[in-house]
N, C-alpha and C. Protein backbone atom coordinates (compact mmCIF):
# COMPACT_ATOMS: atom_id res chain seq x y z
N UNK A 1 60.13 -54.58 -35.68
CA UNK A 1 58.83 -54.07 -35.25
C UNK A 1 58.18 -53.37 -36.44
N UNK A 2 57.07 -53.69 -36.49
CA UNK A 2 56.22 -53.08 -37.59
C UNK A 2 55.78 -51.72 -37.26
N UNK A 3 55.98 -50.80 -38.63
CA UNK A 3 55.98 -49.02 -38.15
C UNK A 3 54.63 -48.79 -38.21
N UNK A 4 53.53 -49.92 -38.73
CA UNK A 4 52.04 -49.62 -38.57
C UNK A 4 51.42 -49.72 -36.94
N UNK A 5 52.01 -50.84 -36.45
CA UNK A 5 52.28 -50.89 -34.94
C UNK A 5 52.46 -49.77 -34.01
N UNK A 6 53.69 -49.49 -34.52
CA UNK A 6 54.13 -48.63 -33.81
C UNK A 6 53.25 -47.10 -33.54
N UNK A 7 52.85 -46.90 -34.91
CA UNK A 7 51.96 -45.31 -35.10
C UNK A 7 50.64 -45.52 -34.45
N UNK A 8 50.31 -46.79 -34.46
CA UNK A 8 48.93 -47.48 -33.64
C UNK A 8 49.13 -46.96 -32.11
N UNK A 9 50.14 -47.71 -31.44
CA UNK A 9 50.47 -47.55 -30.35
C UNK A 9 50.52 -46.17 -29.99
N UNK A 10 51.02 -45.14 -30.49
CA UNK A 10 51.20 -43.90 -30.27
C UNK A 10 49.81 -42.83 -30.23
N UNK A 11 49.20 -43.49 -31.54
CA UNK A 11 48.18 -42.55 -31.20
C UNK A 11 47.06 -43.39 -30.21
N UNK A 12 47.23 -44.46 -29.56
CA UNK A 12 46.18 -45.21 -28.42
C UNK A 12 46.78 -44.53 -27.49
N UNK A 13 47.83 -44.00 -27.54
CA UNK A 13 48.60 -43.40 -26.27
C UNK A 13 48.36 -42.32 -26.05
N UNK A 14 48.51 -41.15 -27.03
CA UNK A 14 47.82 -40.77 -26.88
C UNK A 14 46.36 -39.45 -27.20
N UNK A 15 45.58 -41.16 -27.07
CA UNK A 15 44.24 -40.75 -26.71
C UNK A 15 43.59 -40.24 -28.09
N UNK A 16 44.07 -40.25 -29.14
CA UNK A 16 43.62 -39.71 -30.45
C UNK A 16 42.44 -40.01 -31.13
N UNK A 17 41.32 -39.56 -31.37
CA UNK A 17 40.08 -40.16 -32.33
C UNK A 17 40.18 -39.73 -33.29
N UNK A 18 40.21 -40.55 -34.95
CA UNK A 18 40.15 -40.45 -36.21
C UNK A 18 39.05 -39.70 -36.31
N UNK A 19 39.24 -38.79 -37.32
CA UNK A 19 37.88 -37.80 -37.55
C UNK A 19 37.69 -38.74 -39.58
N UNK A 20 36.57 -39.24 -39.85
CA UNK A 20 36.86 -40.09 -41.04
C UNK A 20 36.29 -38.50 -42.19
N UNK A 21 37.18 -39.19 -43.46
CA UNK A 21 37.00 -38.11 -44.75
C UNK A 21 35.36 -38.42 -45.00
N UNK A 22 34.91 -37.54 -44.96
CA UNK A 22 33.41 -37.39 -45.80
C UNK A 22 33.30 -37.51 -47.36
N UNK A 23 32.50 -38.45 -47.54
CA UNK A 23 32.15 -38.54 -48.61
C UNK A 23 33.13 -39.35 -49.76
N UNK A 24 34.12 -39.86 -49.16
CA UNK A 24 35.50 -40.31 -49.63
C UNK A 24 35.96 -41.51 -49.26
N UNK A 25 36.12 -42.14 -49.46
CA UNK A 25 36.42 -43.87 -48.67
C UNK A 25 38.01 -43.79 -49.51
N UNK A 26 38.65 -43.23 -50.49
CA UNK A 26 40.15 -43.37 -51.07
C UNK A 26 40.93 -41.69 -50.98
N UNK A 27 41.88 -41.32 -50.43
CA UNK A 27 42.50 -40.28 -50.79
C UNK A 27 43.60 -40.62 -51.68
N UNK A 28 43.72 -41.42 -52.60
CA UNK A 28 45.00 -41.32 -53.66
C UNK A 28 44.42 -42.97 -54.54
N UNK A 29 44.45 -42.16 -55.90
CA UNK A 29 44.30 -43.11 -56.69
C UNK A 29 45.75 -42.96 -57.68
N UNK A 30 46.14 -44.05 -58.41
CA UNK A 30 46.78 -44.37 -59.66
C UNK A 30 46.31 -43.91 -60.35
N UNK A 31 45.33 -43.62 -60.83
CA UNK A 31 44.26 -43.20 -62.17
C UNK A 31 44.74 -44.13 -63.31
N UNK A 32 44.64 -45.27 -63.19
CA UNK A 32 44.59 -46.13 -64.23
C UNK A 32 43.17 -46.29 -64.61
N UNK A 33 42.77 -47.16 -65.80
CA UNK A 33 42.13 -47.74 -66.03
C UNK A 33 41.15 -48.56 -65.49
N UNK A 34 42.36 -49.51 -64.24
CA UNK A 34 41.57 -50.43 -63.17
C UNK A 34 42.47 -49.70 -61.86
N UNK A 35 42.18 -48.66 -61.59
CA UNK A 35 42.95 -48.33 -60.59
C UNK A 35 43.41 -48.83 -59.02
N UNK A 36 44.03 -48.42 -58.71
CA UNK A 36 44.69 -48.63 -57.04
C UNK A 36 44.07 -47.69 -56.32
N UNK A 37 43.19 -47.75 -55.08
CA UNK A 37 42.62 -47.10 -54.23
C UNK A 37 43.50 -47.07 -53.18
N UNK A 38 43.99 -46.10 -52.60
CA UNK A 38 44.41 -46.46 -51.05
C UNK A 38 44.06 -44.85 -49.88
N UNK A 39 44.16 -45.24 -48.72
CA UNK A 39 43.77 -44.20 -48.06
C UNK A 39 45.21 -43.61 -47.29
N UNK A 40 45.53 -42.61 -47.40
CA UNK A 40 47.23 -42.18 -47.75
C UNK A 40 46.84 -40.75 -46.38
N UNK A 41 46.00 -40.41 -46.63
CA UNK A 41 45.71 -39.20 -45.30
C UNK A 41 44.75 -39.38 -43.91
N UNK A 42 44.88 -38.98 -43.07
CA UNK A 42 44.08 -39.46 -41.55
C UNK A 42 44.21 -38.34 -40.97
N UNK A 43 42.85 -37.96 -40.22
CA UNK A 43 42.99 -36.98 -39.53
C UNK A 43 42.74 -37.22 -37.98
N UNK A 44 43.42 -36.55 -37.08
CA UNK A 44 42.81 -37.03 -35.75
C UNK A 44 42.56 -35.73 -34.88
N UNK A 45 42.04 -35.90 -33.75
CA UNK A 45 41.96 -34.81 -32.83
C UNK A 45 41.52 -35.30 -31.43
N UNK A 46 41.50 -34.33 -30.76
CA UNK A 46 41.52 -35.56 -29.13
C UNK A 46 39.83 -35.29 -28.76
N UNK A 47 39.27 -36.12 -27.78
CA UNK A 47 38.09 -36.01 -27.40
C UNK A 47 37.66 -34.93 -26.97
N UNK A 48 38.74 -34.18 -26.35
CA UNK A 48 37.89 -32.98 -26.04
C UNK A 48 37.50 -31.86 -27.11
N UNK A 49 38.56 -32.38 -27.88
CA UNK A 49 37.99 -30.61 -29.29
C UNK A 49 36.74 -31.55 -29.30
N UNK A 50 36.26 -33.22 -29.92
CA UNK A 50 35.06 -33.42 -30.16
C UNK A 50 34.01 -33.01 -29.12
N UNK A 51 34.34 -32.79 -27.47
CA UNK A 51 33.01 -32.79 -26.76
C UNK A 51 32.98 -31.24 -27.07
N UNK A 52 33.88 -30.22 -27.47
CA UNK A 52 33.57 -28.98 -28.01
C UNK A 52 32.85 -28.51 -28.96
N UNK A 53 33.82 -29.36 -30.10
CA UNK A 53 33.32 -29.16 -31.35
C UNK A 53 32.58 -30.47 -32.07
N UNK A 54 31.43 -31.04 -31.59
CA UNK A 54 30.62 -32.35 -32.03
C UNK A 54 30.46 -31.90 -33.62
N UNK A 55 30.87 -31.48 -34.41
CA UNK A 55 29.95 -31.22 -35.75
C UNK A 55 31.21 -31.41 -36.39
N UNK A 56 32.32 -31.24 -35.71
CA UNK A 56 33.68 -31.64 -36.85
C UNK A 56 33.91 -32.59 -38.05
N UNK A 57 34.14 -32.45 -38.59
CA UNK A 57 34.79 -33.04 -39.97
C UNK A 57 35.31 -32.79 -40.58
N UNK A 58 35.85 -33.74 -41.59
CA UNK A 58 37.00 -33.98 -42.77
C UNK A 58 36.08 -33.63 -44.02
N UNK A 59 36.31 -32.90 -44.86
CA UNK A 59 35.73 -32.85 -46.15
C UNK A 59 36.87 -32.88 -47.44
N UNK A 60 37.03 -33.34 -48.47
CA UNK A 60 38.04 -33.95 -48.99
C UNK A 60 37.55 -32.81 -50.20
């Protein structure tokens, strides 16, 4: 079983919404030359902090 699967499943379970990084589309580069972008951090929180707190975000 695939562990990307699996962490999928868990947070559909439960109930989790990604809050996305602002202003940031990569949290970890190589710093090469021609570098490697990848997104290595995720944040989540459940619907209700959002119907609380609508203005939330990730700032990197």
């Amino acid at each position: 079983v695939n562990d990307i699967f699996i962490f999928n499943e868990i947070i559909g379970h439960l109930g989790l919404l990604e809050l996305p990084i602002k202003g940031r589309a990569y949290t970890w580069s190589n710093m090469q030359d021609n570098p490697l972008l990848e997104q290595l951090d995720w944040f989540f929180t459940s619907a209700n902090w959002i119907s609380v707190y609508p203005m939330s975000q990730v700032l990197p």
